[in-house]
C-alpha atoms as a PDB file:
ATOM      1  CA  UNK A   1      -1.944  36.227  16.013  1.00  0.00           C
ATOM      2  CA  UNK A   2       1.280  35.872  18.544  1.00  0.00           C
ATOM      3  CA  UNK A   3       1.514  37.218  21.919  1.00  0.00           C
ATOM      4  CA  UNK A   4       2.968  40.706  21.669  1.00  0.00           C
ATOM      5  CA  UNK A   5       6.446  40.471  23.640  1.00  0.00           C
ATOM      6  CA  UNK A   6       7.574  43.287  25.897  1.00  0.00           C
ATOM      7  CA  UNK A   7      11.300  43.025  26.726  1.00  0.00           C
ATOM      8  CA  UNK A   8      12.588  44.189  30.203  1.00  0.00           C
ATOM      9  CA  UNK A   9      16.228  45.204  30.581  1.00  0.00           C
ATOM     10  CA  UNK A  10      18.606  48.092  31.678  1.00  0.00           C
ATOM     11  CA  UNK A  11      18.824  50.400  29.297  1.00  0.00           C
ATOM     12  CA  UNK A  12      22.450  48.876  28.154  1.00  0.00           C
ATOM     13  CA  UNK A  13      21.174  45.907  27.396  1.00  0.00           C
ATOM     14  CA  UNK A  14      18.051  47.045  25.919  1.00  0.00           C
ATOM     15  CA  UNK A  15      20.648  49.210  23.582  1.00  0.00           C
ATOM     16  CA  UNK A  16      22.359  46.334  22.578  1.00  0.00           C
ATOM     17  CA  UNK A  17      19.214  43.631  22.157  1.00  0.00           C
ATOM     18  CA  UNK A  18      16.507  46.070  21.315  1.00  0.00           C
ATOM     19  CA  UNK A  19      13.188  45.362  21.899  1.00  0.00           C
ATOM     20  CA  UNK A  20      10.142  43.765  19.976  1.00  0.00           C
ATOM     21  CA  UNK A  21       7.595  44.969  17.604  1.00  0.00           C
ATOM     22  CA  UNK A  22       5.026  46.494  18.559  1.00  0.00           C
ATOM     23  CA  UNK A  23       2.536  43.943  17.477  1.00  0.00           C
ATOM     24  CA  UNK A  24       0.347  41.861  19.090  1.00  0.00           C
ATOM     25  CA  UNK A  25      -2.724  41.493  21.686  1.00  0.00           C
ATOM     26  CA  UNK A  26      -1.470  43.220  25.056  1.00  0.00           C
ATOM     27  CA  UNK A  27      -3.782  40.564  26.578  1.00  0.00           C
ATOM     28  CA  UNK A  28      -1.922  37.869  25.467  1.00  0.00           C
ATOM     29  CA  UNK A  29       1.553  39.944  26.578  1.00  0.00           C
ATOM     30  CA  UNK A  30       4.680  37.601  27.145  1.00  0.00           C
ATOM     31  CA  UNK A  31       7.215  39.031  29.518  1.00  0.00           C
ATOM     32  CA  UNK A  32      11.169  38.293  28.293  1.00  0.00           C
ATOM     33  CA  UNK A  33      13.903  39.423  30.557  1.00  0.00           C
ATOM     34  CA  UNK A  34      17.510  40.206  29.658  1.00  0.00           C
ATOM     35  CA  UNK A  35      20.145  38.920  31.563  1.00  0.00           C
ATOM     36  CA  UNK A  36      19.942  39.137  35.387  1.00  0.00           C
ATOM     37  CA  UNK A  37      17.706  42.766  35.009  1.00  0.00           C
ATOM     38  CA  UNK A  38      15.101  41.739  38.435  1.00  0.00           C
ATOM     39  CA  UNK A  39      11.939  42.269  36.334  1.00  0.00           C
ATOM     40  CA  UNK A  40       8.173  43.270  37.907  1.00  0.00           C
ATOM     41  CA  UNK A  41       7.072  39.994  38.051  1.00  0.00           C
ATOM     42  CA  UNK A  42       8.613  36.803  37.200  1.00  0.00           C
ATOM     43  CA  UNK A  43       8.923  36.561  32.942  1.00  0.00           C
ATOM     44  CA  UNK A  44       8.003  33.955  31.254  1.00  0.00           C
ATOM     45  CA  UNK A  45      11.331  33.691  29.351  1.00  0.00           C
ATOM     46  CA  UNK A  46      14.816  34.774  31.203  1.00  0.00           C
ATOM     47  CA  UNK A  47      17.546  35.111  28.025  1.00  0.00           C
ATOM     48  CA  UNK A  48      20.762  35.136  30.346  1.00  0.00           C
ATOM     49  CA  UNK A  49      24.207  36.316  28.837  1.00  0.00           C
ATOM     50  CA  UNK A  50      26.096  33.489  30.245  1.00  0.00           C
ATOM     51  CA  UNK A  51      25.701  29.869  30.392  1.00  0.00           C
ATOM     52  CA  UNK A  52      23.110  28.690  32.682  1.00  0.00           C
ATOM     53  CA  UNK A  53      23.075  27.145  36.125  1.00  0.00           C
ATOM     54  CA  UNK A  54      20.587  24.280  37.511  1.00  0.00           C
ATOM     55  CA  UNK A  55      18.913  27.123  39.723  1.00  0.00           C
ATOM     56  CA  UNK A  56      18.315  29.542  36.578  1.00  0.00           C
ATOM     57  CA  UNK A  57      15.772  27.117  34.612  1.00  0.00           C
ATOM     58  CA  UNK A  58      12.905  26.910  37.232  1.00  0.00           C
ATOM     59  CA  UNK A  59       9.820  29.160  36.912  1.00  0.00           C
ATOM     60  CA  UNK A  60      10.518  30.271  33.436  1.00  0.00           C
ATOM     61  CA  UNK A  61      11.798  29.472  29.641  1.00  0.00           C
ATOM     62  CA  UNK A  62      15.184  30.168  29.761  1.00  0.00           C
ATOM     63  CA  UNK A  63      17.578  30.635  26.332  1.00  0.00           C
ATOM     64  CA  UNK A  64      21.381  31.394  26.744  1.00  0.00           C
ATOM     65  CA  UNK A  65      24.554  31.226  24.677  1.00  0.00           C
ATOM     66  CA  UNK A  66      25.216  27.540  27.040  1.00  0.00           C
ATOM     67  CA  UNK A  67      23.902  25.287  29.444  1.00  0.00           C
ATOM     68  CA  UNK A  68      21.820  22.470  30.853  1.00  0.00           C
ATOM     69  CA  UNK A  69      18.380  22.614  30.736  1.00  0.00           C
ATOM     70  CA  UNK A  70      17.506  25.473  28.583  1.00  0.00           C
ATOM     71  CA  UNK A  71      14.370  25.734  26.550  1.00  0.00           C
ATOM     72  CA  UNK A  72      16.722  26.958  23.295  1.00  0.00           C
ATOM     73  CA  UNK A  73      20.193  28.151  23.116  1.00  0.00           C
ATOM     74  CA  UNK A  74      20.818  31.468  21.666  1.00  0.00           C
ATOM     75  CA  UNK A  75      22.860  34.216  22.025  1.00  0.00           C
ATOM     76  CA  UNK A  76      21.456  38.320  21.765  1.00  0.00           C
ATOM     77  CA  UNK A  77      19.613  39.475  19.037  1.00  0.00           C
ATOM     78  CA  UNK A  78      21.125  42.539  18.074  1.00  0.00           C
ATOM     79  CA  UNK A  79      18.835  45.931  17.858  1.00  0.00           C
ATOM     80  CA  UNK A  80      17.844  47.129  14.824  1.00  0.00           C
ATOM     81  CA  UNK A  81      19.408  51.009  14.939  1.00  0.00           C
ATOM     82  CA  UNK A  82      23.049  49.100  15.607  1.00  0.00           C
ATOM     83  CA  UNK A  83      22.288  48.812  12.054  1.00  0.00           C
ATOM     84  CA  UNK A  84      21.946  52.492  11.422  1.00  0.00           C
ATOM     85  CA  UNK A  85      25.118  53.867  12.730  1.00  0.00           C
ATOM     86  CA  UNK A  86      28.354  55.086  10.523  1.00  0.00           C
ATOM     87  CA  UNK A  87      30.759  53.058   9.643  1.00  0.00           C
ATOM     88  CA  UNK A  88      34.272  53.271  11.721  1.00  0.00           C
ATOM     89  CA  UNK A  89      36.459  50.708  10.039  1.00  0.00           C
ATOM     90  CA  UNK A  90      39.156  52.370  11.762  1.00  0.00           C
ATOM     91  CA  UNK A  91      39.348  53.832  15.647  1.00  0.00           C
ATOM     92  CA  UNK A  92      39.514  52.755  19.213  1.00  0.00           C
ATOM     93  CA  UNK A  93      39.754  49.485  20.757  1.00  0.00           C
ATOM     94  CA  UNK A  94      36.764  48.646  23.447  1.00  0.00           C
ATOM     95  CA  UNK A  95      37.596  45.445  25.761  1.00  0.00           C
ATOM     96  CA  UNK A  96      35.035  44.162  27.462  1.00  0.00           C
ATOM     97  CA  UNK A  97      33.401  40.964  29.033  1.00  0.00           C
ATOM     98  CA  UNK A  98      33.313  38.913  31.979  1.00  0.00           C
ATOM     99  CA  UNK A  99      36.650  37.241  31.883  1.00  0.00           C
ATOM    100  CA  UNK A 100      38.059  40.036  33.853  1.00  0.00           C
ATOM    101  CA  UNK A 101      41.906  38.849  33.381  1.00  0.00           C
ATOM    102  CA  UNK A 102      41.993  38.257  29.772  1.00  0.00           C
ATOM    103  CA  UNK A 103      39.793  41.478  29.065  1.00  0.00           C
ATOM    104  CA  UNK A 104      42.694  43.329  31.111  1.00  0.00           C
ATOM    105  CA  UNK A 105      45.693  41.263  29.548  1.00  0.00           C
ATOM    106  CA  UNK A 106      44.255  42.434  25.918  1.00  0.00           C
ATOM    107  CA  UNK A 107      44.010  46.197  27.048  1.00  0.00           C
ATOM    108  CA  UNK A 108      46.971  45.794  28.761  1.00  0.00           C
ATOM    109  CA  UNK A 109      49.164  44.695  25.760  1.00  0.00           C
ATOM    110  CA  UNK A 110      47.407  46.957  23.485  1.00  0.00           C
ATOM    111  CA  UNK A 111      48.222  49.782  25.606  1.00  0.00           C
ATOM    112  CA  UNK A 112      51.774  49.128  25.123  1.00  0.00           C
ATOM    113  CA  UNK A 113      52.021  48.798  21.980  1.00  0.00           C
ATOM    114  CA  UNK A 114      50.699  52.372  21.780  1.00  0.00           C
ATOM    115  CA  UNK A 115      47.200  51.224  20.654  1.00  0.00           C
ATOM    116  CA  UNK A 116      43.910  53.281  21.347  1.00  0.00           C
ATOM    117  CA  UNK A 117      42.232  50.354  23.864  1.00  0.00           C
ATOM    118  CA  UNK A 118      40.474  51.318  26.722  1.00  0.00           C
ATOM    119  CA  UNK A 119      38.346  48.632  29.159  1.00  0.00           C
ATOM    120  CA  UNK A 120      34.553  49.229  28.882  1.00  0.00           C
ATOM    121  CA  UNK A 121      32.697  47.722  31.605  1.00  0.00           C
ATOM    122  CA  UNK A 122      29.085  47.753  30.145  1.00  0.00           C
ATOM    123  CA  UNK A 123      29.192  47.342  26.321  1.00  0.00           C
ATOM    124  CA  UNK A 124      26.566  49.844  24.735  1.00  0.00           C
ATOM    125  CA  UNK A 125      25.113  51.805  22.018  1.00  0.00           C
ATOM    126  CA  UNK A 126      27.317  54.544  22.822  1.00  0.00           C
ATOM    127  CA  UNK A 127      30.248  52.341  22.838  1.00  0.00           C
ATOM    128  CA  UNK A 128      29.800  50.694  19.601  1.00  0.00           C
ATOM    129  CA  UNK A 129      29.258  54.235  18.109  1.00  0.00           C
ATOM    130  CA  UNK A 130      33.213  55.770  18.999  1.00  0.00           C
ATOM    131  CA  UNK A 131      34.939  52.393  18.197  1.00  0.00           C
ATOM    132  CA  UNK A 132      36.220  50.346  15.583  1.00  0.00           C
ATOM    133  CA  UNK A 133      36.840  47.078  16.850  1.00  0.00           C
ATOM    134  CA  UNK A 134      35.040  45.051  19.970  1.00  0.00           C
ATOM    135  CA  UNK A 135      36.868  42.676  21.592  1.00  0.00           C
ATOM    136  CA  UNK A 136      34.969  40.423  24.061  1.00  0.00           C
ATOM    137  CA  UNK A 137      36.502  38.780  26.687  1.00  0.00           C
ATOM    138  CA  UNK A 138      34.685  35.424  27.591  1.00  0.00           C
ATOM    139  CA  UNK A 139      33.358  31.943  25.912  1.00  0.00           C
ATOM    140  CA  UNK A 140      30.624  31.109  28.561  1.00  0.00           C
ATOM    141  CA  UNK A 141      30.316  27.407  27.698  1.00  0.00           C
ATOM    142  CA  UNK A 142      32.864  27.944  25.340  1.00  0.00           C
ATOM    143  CA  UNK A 143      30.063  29.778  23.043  1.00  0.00           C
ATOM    144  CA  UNK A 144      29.864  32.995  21.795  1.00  0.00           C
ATOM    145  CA  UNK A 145      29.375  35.729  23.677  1.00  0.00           C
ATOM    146  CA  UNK A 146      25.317  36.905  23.934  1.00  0.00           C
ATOM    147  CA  UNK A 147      26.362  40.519  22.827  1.00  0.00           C
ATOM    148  CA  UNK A 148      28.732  39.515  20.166  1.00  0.00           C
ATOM    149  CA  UNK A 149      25.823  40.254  17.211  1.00  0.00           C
ATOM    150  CA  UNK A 150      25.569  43.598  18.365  1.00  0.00           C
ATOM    151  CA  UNK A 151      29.041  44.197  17.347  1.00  0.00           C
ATOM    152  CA  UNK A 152      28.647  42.843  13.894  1.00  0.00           C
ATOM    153  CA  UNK A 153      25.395  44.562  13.339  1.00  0.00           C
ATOM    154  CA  UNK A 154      27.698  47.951  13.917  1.00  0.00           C
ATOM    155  CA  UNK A 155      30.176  46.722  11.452  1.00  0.00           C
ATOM    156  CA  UNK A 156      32.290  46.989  13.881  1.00  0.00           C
ATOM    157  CA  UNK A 157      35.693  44.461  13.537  1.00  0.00           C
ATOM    158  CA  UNK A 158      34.713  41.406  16.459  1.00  0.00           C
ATOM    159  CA  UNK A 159      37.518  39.561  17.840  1.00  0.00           C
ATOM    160  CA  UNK A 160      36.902  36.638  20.950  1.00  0.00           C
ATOM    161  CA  UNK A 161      38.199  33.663  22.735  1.00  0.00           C
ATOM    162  CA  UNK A 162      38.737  30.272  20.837  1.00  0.00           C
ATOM    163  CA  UNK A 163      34.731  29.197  20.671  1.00  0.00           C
ATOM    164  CA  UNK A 164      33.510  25.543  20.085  1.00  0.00           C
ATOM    165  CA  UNK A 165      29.885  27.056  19.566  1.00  0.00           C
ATOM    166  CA  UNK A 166      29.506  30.218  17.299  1.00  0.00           C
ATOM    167  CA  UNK A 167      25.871  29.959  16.700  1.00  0.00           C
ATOM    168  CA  UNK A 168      26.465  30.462  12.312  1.00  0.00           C
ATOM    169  CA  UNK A 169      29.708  32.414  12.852  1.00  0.00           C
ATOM    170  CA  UNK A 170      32.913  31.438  11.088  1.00  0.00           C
ATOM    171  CA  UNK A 171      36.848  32.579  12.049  1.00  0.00           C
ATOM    172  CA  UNK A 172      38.121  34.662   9.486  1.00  0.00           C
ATOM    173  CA  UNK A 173      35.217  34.599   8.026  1.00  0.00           C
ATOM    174  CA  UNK A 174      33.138  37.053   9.804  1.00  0.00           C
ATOM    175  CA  UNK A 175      34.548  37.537  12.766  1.00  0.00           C
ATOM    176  CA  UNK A 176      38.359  36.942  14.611  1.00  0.00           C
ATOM    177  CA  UNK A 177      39.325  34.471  17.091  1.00  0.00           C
ATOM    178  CA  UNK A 178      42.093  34.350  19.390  1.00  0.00           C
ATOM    179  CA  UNK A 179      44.080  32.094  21.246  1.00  0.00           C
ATOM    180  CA  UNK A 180      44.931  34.224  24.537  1.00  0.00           C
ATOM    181  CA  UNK A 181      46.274  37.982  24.603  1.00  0.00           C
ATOM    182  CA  UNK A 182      49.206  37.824  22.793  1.00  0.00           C
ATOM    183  CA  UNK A 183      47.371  36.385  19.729  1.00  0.00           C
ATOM    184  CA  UNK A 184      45.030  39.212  20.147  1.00  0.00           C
ATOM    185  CA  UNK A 185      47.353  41.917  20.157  1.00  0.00           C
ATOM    186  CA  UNK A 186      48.986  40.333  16.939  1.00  0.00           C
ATOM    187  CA  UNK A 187      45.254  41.360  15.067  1.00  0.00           C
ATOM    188  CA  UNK A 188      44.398  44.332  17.144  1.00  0.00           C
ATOM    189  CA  UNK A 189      48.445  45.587  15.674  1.00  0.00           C
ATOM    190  CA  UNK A 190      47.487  44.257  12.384  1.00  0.00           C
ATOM    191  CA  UNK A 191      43.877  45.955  11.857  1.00  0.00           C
ATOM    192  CA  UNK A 192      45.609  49.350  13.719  1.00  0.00           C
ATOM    193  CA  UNK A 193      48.338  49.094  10.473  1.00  0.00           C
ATOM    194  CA  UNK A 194      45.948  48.437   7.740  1.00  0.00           C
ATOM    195  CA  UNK A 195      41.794  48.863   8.851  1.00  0.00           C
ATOM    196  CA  UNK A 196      40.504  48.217   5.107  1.00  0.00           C
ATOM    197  CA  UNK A 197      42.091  44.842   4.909  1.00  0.00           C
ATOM    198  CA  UNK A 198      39.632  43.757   7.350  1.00  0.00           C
ATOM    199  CA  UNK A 199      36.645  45.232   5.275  1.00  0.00           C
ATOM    200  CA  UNK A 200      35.746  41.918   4.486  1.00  0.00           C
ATOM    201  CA  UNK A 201      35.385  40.630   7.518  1.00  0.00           C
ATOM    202  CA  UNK A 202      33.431  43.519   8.680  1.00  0.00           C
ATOM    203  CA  UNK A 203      31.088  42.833   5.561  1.00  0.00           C
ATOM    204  CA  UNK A 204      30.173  39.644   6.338  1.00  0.00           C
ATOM    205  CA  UNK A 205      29.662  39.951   9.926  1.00  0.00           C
ATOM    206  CA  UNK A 206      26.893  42.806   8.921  1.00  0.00           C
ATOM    207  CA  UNK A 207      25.478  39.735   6.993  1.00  0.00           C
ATOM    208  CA  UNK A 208      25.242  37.383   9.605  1.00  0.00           C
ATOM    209  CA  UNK A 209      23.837  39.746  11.826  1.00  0.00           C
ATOM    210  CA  UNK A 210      20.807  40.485   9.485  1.00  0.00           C
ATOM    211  CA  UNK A 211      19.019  37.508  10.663  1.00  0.00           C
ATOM    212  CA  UNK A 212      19.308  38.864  14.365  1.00  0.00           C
ATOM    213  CA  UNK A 213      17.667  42.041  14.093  1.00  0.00           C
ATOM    214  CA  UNK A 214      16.001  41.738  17.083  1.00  0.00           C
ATOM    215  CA  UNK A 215      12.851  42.941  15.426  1.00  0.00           C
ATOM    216  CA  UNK A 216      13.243  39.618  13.582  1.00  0.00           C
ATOM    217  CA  UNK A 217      14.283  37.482  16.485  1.00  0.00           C
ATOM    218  CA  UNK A 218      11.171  38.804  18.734  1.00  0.00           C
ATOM    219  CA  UNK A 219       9.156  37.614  16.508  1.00  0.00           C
ATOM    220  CA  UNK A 220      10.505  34.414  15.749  1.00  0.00           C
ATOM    221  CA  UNK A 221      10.117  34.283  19.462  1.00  0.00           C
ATOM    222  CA  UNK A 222       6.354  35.256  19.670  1.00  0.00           C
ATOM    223  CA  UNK A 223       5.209  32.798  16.820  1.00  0.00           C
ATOM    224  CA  UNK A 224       7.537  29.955  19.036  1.00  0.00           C
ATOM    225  CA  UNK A 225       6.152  30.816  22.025  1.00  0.00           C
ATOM    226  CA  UNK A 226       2.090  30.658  20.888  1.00  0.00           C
ATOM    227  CA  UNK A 227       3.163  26.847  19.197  1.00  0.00           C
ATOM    228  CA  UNK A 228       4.603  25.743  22.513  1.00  0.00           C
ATOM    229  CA  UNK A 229       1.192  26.941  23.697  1.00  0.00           C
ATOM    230  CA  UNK A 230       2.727  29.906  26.430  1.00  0.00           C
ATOM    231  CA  UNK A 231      -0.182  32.118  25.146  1.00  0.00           C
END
Protein backbone atom coordinates (compact mmCIF):
# COMPACT_ATOMS: atom_id res chain seq x y z
CA UNK A 1 0.00 0.00 0.00
CA UNK A 2 1.44 3.82 -0.52
CA UNK A 3 2.03 6.26 2.11
CA UNK A 4 -1.15 8.26 2.56
CA UNK A 5 -0.12 12.00 1.57
CA UNK A 6 -1.41 14.95 3.55
CA UNK A 7 -0.96 18.24 1.65
CA UNK A 8 -0.22 21.51 3.61
CA UNK A 9 -1.08 24.85 2.03
CA UNK A 10 -3.11 28.15 2.51
CA UNK A 11 -6.32 27.66 1.83
CA UNK A 12 -5.81 29.42 -1.84
CA UNK A 13 -3.60 27.14 -2.82
CA UNK A 14 -5.17 24.22 -1.34
CA UNK A 15 -8.37 25.57 -3.54
CA UNK A 16 -6.53 25.51 -6.51
CA UNK A 17 -4.27 22.05 -5.99
CA UNK A 18 -6.64 20.17 -3.79
CA UNK A 19 -5.56 17.71 -1.65
CA UNK A 20 -5.03 13.80 -1.69
CA UNK A 21 -7.15 10.84 -1.12
CA UNK A 22 -7.82 9.81 1.77
CA UNK A 23 -6.07 6.53 1.51
CA UNK A 24 -3.34 5.12 3.02
CA UNK A 25 -1.51 4.06 6.46
CA UNK A 26 -1.30 7.41 8.62
CA UNK A 27 1.88 5.69 9.90
CA UNK A 28 3.50 5.74 6.84
CA UNK A 29 2.12 9.67 6.30
CA UNK A 30 4.24 11.75 3.70
CA UNK A 31 4.12 15.46 4.28
CA UNK A 32 3.90 17.64 0.70
CA UNK A 33 3.96 21.36 0.95
CA UNK A 34 2.63 23.90 -1.54
CA UNK A 35 4.58 26.64 -2.51
CA UNK A 36 6.38 28.67 0.20
CA UNK A 37 3.21 27.76 2.93
CA UNK A 38 6.01 27.34 6.33
CA UNK A 39 4.63 23.86 7.17
CA UNK A 40 4.80 22.09 10.97
CA UNK A 41 7.73 20.36 10.33
CA UNK A 42 9.93 20.17 7.43
CA UNK A 43 7.91 17.98 4.37
CA UNK A 44 9.31 15.57 2.71
CA UNK A 45 8.37 17.03 -0.72
CA UNK A 46 8.21 21.09 -1.22
CA UNK A 47 6.13 21.55 -4.84
CA UNK A 48 7.14 25.35 -5.32
CA UNK A 49 5.17 27.54 -7.94
CA UNK A 50 8.21 28.98 -9.43
CA UNK A 51 11.39 27.71 -10.66
CA UNK A 52 13.73 26.62 -8.07
CA UNK A 53 16.83 28.06 -6.48
CA UNK A 54 20.13 26.07 -5.27
CA UNK A 55 18.94 26.81 -1.56
CA UNK A 56 15.28 25.30 -2.18
CA UNK A 57 16.46 21.52 -2.92
CA UNK A 58 18.15 20.68 0.48
CA UNK A 59 16.23 18.75 3.17
CA UNK A 60 13.45 17.68 0.96
CA UNK A 61 12.09 16.34 -2.65
CA UNK A 62 11.38 19.25 -4.38
CA UNK A 63 9.07 19.34 -7.90
CA UNK A 64 8.43 22.76 -9.68
CA UNK A 65 7.33 24.03 -13.07
CA UNK A 66 11.67 24.80 -13.55
CA UNK A 67 14.91 24.46 -12.15
CA UNK A 68 18.16 22.81 -11.16
CA UNK A 69 18.16 20.10 -9.02
CA UNK A 70 14.65 19.05 -8.64
CA UNK A 71 13.54 15.55 -7.89
CA UNK A 72 10.68 15.93 -10.94
CA UNK A 73 9.38 18.88 -12.70
CA UNK A 74 5.77 19.52 -12.59
CA UNK A 75 3.50 22.10 -12.44
CA UNK A 76 -0.06 22.05 -9.95
CA UNK A 77 -2.36 19.43 -10.07
CA UNK A 78 -5.56 20.95 -10.31
CA UNK A 79 -8.44 20.03 -7.55
CA UNK A 80 -10.99 17.91 -8.38
CA UNK A 81 -14.32 20.32 -7.60
CA UNK A 82 -12.54 22.98 -10.26
CA UNK A 83 -14.10 20.33 -12.22
CA UNK A 84 -17.55 20.77 -10.82
CA UNK A 85 -18.21 24.37 -11.36
CA UNK A 86 -20.57 26.01 -14.28
CA UNK A 87 -19.43 26.81 -17.23
CA UNK A 88 -18.72 30.77 -17.98
CA UNK A 89 -17.52 30.80 -21.55
CA UNK A 90 -18.19 34.34 -21.39
CA UNK A 91 -17.44 37.07 -18.35
CA UNK A 92 -14.68 38.87 -16.61
CA UNK A 93 -11.10 38.97 -17.17
CA UNK A 94 -8.83 37.89 -13.92
CA UNK A 95 -4.94 38.91 -14.33
CA UNK A 96 -2.83 37.48 -12.18
CA UNK A 97 0.81 36.16 -11.53
CA UNK A 98 4.09 37.14 -10.45
CA UNK A 99 5.29 39.20 -13.32
CA UNK A 100 3.85 42.20 -11.71
CA UNK A 101 4.41 44.60 -14.93
CA UNK A 102 3.04 42.49 -17.59
CA UNK A 103 0.04 41.31 -15.28
CA UNK A 104 -0.63 45.24 -14.95
CA UNK A 105 0.16 46.12 -18.73
CA UNK A 106 -2.65 43.32 -19.69
CA UNK A 107 -5.26 44.84 -17.17
CA UNK A 108 -4.19 47.98 -18.08
CA UNK A 109 -4.92 47.71 -21.87
CA UNK A 110 -7.94 45.73 -21.27
CA UNK A 111 -9.29 48.36 -19.17
CA UNK A 112 -9.18 50.67 -21.99
CA UNK A 113 -10.54 49.02 -24.33
CA UNK A 114 -13.62 48.91 -22.08
CA UNK A 115 -13.04 45.22 -21.13
CA UNK A 116 -14.26 43.64 -17.73
CA UNK A 117 -10.36 42.88 -16.32
CA UNK A 118 -9.61 43.38 -12.95
CA UNK A 119 -5.94 42.30 -11.20
CA UNK A 120 -6.39 39.36 -8.76
CA UNK A 121 -3.59 38.99 -6.49
CA UNK A 122 -4.18 35.37 -5.17
CA UNK A 123 -5.82 33.21 -7.90
CA UNK A 124 -8.63 31.00 -6.20
CA UNK A 125 -11.64 28.93 -6.21
CA UNK A 126 -13.68 31.88 -5.87
CA UNK A 127 -11.95 33.54 -8.65
CA UNK A 128 -12.19 30.92 -11.19
CA UNK A 129 -15.96 30.69 -10.28
CA UNK A 130 -17.02 34.71 -11.51
CA UNK A 131 -14.65 34.64 -14.57
CA UNK A 132 -14.33 33.59 -17.96
CA UNK A 133 -10.91 33.84 -18.94
CA UNK A 134 -7.47 33.58 -16.67
CA UNK A 135 -4.70 35.22 -17.79
CA UNK A 136 -1.39 34.46 -15.98
CA UNK A 137 1.29 36.65 -15.94
CA UNK A 138 4.72 34.76 -15.67
CA UNK A 139 6.89 31.79 -17.45
CA UNK A 140 9.12 30.89 -14.39
CA UNK A 141 11.85 29.10 -16.36
CA UNK A 142 10.03 29.93 -19.25
CA UNK A 143 7.43 27.00 -18.20
CA UNK A 144 4.04 27.08 -17.49
CA UNK A 145 2.71 28.53 -14.77
CA UNK A 146 2.06 25.85 -11.56
CA UNK A 147 -1.65 27.10 -11.37
CA UNK A 148 -2.30 27.17 -15.01
CA UNK A 149 -4.31 23.48 -14.79
CA UNK A 150 -6.55 24.89 -12.43
CA UNK A 151 -7.78 27.20 -15.00
CA UNK A 152 -8.39 24.58 -17.59
CA UNK A 153 -9.97 22.23 -15.17
CA UNK A 154 -12.69 25.33 -14.76
CA UNK A 155 -13.05 25.54 -18.44
CA UNK A 156 -12.13 28.61 -18.07
CA UNK A 157 -10.34 30.35 -21.51
CA UNK A 158 -6.16 30.32 -20.33
CA UNK A 159 -4.02 32.75 -21.98
CA UNK A 160 0.12 33.15 -20.85
CA UNK A 161 3.51 34.30 -21.79
CA UNK A 162 5.39 32.68 -24.83
CA UNK A 163 6.44 29.16 -22.90
CA UNK A 164 9.32 26.82 -24.11
CA UNK A 165 7.95 24.15 -21.53
CA UNK A 166 4.10 23.50 -21.39
CA UNK A 167 4.21 20.26 -19.63
CA UNK A 168 1.47 18.43 -22.63
CA UNK A 169 -0.09 21.82 -23.46
CA UNK A 170 -0.34 23.06 -27.03
CA UNK A 171 -1.03 26.99 -28.36
CA UNK A 172 -4.21 27.16 -29.91
CA UNK A 173 -4.75 24.07 -29.08
CA UNK A 174 -5.81 24.14 -25.56
CA UNK A 175 -4.77 27.03 -24.31
CA UNK A 176 -3.51 30.85 -25.74
CA UNK A 177 -0.17 32.27 -25.81
CA UNK A 178 0.98 35.67 -26.09
CA UNK A 179 3.76 37.60 -27.11
CA UNK A 180 3.60 40.71 -24.57
CA UNK A 181 0.36 42.88 -23.74
CA UNK A 182 -0.60 44.11 -26.81
CA UNK A 183 -0.86 40.56 -28.28
CA UNK A 184 -2.93 39.78 -25.32
CA UNK A 185 -5.36 42.38 -25.59
CA UNK A 186 -5.77 41.41 -29.39
CA UNK A 187 -7.41 37.76 -27.83
CA UNK A 188 -8.83 39.10 -24.65
CA UNK A 189 -10.88 41.80 -27.59
CA UNK A 190 -11.40 38.84 -29.71
CA UNK A 191 -12.92 36.22 -27.06
CA UNK A 192 -14.95 39.59 -25.46
CA UNK A 193 -16.56 39.84 -29.38
CA UNK A 194 -17.29 36.27 -29.95
CA UNK A 195 -16.85 33.77 -26.45
CA UNK A 196 -18.17 30.50 -28.36
CA UNK A 197 -15.48 30.65 -30.95
CA UNK A 198 -13.16 29.78 -28.30
CA UNK A 199 -15.33 26.72 -27.14
CA UNK A 200 -12.86 24.62 -28.53
CA UNK A 201 -10.17 25.66 -26.89
CA UNK A 202 -11.93 25.61 -23.67
CA UNK A 203 -12.84 21.85 -24.53
CA UNK A 204 -9.66 20.65 -24.84
CA UNK A 205 -8.04 22.34 -22.05
CA UNK A 206 -10.84 20.44 -19.74
CA UNK A 207 -9.15 17.38 -21.45
CA UNK A 208 -5.77 17.97 -20.62
CA UNK A 209 -6.56 18.79 -17.28
CA UNK A 210 -8.24 15.34 -16.59
CA UNK A 211 -5.00 13.74 -16.00
CA UNK A 212 -4.25 16.42 -13.18
CA UNK A 213 -7.01 15.90 -10.96
CA UNK A 214 -5.11 16.18 -8.11
CA UNK A 215 -6.83 13.15 -6.70
CA UNK A 216 -4.97 11.47 -9.58
CA UNK A 217 -1.70 13.28 -9.27
CA UNK A 218 -1.49 12.48 -5.29
CA UNK A 219 -1.52 9.33 -6.00
CA UNK A 220 0.74 9.04 -8.73
CA UNK A 221 2.80 10.76 -6.13
CA UNK A 222 2.28 8.22 -3.22
CA UNK A 223 2.96 5.04 -5.43
CA UNK A 224 6.41 7.26 -6.67
CA UNK A 225 7.30 8.09 -3.49
CA UNK A 226 7.06 4.25 -1.77
CA UNK A 227 9.38 3.05 -5.19
CA UNK A 228 11.96 5.69 -4.41
CA UNK A 229 11.74 4.04 -1.00
CA UNK A 230 10.54 7.61 1.11
CA UNK A 231 8.15 5.26 3.05
Amino acid sequence: MSPAVRVEADPADASLAGSAPGSGSAAEEVTVALGDFAAAGAPDVRWLDRASRPDDTAGSRVIAPAGDGVWRAAPWPAADALFELPERSSGAVAVTGADTGLRDAVASRAGARGLDAEIVERLDADVLARVGVVVIAERPGAALPARAFAALAARRLLLVPRLDRTFGLEDGLDHLQFAGPDEALLLLAAHARNASAFDRVLAWGRLKAEPQRASVVYGRLAAGLRADGLA
